[in-house]
PDB file of N, CA and C in Angstrom:
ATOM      1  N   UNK A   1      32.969 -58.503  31.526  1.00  0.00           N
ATOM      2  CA  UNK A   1      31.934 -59.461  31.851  1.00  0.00           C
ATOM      3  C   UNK A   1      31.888 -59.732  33.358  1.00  0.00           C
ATOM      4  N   UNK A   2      32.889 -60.070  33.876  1.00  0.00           N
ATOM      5  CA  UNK A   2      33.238 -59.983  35.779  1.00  0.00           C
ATOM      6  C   UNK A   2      32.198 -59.071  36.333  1.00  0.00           C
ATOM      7  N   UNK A   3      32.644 -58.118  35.954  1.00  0.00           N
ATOM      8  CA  UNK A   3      31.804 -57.122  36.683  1.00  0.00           C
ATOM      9  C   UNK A   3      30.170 -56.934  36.110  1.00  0.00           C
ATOM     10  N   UNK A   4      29.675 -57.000  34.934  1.00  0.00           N
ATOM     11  CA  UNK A   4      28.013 -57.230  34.965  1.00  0.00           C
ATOM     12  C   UNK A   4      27.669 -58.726  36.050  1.00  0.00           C
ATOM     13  N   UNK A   5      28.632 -59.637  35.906  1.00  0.00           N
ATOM     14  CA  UNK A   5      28.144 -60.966  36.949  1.00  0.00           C
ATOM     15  C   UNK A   5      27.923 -60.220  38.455  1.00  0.00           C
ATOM     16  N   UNK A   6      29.502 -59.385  38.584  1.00  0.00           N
ATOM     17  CA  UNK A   6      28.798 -59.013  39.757  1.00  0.00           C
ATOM     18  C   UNK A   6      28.062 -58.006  40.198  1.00  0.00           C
ATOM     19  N   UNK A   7      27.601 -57.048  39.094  1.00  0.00           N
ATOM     20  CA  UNK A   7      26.360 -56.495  39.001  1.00  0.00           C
ATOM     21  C   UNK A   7      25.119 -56.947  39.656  1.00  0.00           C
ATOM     22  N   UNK A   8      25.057 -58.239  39.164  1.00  0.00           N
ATOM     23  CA  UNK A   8      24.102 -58.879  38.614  1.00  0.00           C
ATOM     24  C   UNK A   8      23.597 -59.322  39.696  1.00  0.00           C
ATOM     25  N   UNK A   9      24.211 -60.266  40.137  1.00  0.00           N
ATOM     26  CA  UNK A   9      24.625 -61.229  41.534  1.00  0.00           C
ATOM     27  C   UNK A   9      24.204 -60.450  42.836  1.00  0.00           C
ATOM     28  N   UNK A  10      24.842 -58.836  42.856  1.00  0.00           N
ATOM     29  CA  UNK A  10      24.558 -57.481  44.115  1.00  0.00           C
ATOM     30  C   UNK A  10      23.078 -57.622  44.002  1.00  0.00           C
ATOM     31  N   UNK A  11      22.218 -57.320  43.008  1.00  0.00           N
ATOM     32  CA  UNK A  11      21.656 -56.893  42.485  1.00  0.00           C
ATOM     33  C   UNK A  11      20.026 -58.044  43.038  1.00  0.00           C
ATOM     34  N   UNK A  12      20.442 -59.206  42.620  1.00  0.00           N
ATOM     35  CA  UNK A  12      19.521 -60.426  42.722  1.00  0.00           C
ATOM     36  C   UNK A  12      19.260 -60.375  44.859  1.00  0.00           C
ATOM     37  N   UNK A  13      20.814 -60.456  44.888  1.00  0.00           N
ATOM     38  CA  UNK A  13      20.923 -60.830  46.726  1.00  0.00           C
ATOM     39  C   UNK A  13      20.010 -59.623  47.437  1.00  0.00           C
ATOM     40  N   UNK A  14      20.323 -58.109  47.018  1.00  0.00           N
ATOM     41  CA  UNK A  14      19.532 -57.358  47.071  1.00  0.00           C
ATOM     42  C   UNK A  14      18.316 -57.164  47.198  1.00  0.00           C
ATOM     43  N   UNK A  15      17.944 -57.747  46.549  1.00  0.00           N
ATOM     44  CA  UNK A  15      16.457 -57.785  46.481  1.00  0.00           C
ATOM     45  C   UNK A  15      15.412 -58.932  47.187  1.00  0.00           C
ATOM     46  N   UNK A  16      16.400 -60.236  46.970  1.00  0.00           N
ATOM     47  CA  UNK A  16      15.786 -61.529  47.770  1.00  0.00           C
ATOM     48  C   UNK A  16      16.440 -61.715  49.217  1.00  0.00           C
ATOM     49  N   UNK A  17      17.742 -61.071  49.591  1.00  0.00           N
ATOM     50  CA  UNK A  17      18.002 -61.221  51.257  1.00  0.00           C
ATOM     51  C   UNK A  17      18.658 -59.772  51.259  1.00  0.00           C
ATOM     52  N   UNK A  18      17.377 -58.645  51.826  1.00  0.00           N
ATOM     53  CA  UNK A  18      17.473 -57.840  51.996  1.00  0.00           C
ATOM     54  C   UNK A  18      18.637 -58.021  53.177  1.00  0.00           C
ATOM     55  N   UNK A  19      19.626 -56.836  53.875  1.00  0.00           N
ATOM     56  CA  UNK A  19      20.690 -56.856  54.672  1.00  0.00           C
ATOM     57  C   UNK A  19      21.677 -57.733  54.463  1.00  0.00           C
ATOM     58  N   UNK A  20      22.135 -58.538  53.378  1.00  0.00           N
ATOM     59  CA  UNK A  20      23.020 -59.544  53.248  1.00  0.00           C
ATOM     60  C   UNK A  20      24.033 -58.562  52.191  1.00  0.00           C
ATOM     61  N   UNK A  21      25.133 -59.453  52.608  1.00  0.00           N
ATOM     62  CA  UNK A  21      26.392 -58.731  52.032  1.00  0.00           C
ATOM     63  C   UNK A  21      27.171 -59.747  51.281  1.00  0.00           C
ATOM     64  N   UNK A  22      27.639 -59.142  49.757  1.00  0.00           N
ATOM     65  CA  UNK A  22      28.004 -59.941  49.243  1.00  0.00           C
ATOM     66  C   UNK A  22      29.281 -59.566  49.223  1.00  0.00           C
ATOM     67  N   UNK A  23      30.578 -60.488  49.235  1.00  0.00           N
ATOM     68  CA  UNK A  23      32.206 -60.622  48.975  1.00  0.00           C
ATOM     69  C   UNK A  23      32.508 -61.229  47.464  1.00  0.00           C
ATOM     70  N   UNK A  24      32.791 -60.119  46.485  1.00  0.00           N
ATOM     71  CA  UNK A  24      33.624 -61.525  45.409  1.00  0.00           C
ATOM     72  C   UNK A  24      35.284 -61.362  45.929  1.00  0.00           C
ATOM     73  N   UNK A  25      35.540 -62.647  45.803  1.00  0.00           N
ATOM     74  CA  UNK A  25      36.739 -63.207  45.849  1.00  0.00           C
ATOM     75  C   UNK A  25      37.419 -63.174  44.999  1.00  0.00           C
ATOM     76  N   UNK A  26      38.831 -63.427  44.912  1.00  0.00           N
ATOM     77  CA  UNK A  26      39.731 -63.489  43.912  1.00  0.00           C
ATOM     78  C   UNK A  26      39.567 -64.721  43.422  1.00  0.00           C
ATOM     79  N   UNK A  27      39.645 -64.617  41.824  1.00  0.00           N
ATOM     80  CA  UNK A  27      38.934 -65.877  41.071  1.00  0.00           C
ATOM     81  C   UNK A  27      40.483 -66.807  41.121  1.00  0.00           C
ATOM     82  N   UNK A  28      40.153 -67.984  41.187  1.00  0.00           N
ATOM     83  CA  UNK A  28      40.997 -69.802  41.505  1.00  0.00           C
ATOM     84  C   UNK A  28      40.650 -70.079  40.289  1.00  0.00           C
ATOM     85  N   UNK A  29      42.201 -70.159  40.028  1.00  0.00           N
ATOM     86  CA  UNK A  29      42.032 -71.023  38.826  1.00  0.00           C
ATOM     87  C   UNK A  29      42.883 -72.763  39.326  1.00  0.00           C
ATOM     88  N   UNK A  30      42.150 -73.525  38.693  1.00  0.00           N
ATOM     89  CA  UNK A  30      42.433 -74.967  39.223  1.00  0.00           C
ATOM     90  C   UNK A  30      42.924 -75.825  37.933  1.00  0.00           C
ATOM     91  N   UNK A  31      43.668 -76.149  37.983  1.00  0.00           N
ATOM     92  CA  UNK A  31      44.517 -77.233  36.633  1.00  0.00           C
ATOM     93  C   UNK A  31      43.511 -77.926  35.794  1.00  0.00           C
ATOM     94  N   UNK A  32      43.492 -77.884  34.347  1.00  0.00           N
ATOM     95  CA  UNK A  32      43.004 -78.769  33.629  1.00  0.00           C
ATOM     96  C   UNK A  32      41.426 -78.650  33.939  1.00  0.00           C
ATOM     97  N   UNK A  33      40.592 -77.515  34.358  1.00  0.00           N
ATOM     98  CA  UNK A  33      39.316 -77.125  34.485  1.00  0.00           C
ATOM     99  C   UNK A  33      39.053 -75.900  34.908  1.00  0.00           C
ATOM    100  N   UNK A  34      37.808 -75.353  34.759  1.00  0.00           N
ATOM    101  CA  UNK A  34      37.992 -73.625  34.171  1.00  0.00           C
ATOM    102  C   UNK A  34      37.905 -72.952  35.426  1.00  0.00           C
ATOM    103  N   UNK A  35      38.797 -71.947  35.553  1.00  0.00           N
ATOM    104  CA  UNK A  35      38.607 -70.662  36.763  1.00  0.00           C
ATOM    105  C   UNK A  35      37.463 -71.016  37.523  1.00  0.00           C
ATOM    106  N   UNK A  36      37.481 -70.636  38.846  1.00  0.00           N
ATOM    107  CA  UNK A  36      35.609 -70.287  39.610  1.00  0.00           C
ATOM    108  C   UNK A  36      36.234 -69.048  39.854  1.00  0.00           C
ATOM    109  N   UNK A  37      34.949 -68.644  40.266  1.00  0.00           N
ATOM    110  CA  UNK A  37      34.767 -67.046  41.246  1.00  0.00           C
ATOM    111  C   UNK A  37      33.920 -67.523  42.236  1.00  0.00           C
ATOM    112  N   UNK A  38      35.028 -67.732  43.398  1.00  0.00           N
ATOM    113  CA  UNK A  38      34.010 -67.062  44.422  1.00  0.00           C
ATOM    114  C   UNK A  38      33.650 -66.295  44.724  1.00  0.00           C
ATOM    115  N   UNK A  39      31.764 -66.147  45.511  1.00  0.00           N
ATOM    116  CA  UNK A  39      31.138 -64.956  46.113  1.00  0.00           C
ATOM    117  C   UNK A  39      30.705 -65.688  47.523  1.00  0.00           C
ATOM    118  N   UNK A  40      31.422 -64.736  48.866  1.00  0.00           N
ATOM    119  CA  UNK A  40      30.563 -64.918  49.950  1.00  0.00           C
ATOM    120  C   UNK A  40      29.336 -64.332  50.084  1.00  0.00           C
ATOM    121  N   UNK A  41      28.648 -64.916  50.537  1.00  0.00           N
ATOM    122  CA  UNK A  41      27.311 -64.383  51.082  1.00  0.00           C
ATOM    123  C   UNK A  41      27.419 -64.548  52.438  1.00  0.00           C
ATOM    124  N   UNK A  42      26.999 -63.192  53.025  1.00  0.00           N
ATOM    125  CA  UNK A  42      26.588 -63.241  54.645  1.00  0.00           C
ATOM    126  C   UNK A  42      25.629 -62.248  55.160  1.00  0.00           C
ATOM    127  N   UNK A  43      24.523 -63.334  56.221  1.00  0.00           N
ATOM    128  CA  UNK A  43      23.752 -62.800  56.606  1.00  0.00           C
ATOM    129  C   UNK A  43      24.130 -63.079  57.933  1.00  0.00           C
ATOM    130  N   UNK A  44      22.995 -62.268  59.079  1.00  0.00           N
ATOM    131  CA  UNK A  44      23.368 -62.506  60.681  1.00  0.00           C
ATOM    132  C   UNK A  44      23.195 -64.334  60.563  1.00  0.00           C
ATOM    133  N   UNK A  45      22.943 -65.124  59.925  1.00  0.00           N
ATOM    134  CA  UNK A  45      22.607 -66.434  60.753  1.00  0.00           C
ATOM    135  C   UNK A  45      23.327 -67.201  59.468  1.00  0.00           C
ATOM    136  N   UNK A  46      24.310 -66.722  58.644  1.00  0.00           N
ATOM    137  CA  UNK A  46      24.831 -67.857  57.394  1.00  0.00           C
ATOM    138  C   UNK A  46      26.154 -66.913  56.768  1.00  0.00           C
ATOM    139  N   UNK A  47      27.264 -67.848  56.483  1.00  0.00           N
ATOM    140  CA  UNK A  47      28.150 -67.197  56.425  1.00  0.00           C
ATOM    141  C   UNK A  47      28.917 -68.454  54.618  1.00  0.00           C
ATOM    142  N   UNK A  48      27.959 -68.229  53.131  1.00  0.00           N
ATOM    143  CA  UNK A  48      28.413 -69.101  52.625  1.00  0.00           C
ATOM    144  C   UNK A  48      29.160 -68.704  51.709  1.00  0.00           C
ATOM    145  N   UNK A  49      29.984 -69.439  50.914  1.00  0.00           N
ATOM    146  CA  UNK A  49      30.402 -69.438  49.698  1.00  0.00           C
ATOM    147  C   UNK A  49      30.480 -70.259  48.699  1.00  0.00           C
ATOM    148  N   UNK A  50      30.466 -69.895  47.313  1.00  0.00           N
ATOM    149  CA  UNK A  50      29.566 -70.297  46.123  1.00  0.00           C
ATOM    150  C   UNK A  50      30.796 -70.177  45.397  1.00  0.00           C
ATOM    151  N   UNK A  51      31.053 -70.913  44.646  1.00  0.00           N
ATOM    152  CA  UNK A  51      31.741 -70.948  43.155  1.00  0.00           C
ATOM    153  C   UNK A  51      31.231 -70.532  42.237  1.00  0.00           C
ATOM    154  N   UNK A  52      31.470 -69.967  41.506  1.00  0.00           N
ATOM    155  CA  UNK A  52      30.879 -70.016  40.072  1.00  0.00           C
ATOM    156  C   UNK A  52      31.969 -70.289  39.017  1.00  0.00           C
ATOM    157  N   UNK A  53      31.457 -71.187  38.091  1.00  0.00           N
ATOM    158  CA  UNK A  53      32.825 -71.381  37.172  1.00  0.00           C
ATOM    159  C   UNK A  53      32.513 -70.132  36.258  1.00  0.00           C
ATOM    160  N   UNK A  54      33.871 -69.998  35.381  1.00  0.00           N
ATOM    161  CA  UNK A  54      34.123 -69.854  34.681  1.00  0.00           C
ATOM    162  C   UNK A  54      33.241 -69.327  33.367  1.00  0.00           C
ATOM    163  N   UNK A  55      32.020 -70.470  33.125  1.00  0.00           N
ATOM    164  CA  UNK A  55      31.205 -70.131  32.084  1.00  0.00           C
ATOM    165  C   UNK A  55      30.134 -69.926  32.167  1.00  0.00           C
ATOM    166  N   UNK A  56      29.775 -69.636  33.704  1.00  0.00           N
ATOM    167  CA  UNK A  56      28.760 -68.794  33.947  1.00  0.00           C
ATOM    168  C   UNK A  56      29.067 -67.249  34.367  1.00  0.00           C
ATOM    169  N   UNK A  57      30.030 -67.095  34.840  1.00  0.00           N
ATOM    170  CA  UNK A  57      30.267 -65.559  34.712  1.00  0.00           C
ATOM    171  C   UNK A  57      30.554 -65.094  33.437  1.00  0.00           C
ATOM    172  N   UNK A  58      31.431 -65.851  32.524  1.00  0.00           N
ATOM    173  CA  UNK A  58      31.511 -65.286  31.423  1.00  0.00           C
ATOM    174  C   UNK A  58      30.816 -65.503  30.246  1.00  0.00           C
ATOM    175  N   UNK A  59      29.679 -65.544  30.359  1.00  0.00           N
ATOM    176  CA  UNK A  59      28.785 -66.041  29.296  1.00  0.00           C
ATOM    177  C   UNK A  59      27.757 -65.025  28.950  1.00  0.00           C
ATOM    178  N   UNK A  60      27.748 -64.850  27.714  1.00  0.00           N
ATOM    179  CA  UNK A  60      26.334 -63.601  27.757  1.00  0.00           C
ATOM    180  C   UNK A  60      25.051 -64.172  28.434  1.00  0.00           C
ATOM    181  N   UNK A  61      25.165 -65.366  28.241  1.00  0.00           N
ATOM    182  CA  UNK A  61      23.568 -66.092  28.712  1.00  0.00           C
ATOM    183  C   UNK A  61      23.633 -66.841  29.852  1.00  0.00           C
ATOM    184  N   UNK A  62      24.650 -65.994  30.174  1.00  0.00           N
ATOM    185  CA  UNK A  62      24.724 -66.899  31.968  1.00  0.00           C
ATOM    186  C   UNK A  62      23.557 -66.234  32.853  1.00  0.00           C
ATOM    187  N   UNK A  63      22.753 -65.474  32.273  1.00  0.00           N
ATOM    188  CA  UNK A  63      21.911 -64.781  33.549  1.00  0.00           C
ATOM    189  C   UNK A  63      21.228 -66.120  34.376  1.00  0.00           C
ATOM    190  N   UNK A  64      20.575 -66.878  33.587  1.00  0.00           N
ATOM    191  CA  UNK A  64      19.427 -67.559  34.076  1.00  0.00           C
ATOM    192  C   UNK A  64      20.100 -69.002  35.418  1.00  0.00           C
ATOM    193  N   UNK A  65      21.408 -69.541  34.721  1.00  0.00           N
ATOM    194  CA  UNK A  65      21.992 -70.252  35.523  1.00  0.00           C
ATOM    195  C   UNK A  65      22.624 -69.609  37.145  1.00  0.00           C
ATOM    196  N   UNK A  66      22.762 -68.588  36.785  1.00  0.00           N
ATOM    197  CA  UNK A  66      23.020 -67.397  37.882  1.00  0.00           C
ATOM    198  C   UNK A  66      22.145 -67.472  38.657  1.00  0.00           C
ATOM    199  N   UNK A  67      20.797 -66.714  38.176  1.00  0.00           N
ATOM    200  CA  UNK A  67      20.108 -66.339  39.144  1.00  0.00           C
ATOM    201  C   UNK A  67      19.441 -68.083  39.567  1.00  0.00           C
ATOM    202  N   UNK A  68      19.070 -68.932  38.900  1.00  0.00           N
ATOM    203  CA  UNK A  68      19.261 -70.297  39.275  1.00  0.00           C
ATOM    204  C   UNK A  68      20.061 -70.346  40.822  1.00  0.00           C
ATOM    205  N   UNK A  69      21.109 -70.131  40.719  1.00  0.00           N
ATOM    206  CA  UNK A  69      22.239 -70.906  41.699  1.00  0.00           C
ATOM    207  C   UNK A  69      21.681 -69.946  42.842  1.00  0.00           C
ATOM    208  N   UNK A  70      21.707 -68.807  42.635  1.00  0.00           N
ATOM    209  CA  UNK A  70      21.101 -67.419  43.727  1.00  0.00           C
ATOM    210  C   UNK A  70      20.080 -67.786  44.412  1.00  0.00           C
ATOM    211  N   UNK A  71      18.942 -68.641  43.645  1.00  0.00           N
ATOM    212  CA  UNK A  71      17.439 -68.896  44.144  1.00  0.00           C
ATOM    213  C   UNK A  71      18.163 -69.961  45.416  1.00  0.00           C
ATOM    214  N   UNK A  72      19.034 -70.758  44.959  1.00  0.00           N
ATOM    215  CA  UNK A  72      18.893 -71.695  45.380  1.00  0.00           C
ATOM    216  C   UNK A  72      19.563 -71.404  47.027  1.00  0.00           C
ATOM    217  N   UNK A  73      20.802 -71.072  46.502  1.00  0.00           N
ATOM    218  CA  UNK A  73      21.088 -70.370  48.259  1.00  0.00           C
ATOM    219  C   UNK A  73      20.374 -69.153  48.760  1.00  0.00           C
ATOM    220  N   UNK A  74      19.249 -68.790  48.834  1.00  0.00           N
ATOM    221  CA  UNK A  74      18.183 -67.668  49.119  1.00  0.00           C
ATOM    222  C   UNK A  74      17.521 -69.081  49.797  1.00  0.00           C
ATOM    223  N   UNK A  75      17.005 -69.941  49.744  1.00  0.00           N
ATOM    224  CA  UNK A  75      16.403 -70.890  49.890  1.00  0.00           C
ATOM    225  C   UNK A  75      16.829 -71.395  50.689  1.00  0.00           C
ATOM    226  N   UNK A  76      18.119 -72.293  50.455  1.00  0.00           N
ATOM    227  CA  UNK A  76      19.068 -72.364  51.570  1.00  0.00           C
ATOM    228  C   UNK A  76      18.812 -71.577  53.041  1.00  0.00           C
ATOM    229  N   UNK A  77      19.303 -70.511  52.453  1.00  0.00           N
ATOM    230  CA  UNK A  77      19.859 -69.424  53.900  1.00  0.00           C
ATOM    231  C   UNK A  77      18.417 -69.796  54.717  1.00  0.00           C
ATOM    232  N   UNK A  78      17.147 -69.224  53.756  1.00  0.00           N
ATOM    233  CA  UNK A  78      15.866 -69.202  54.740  1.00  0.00           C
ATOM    234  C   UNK A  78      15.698 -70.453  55.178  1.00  0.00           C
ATOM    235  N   UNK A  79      16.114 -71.495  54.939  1.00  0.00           N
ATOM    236  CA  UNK A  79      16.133 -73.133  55.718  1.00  0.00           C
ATOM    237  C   UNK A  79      16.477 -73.086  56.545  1.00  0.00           C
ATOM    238  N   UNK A  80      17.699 -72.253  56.718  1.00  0.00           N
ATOM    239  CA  UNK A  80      18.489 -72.484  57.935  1.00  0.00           C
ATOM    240  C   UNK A  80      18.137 -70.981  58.930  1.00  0.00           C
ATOM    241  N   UNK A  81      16.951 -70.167  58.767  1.00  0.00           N
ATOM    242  CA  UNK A  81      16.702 -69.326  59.801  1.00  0.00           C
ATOM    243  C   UNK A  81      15.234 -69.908  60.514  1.00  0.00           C
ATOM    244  N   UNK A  82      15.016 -70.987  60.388  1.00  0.00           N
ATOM    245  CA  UNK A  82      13.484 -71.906  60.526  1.00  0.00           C
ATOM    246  C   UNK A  82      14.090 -72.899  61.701  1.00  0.00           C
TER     247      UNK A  82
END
């Protein structure tokens, strides 16, 4: 499942911030609440990183919350090249 997320994730950034490079991180697991995965994103003018827990990478029906969170830093980033 890891790897269709980060299929998925290449895949979305790809297409909405053309030249941006994505990093997954080694997934944190934190006491008494579920794993994240981080993914950096970097473009020439933004350098971020995103959590994702646990039950959105591993979920068959995590696409939509995914690409959700994706829109949202795509949005982001272009805020901050204005």
């Amino acid at each position: 499942m890891e790897e269709t997320f980060q299929d998925y994730v290449q895949h979305l950034v790809e297409g909405l911030l053309p030249g941006a490079r994505v990093e997954f991180l080694p997934a944190r697991e934190l006491s008494h609440t579920d794993p994240i995965y981080p993914v950096r994103f970097k473009t020439e003018t933004a350098d971020l990183v995103v959590s994702f827990p646990q039950r959105m990478v591993l979920m068959r029906d995590g696409e939509e919350p995914v690409r959700n969170t994706v829109m949202c830093l795509v949005r982001l980033v272009y805020y901050f090249r204005k």
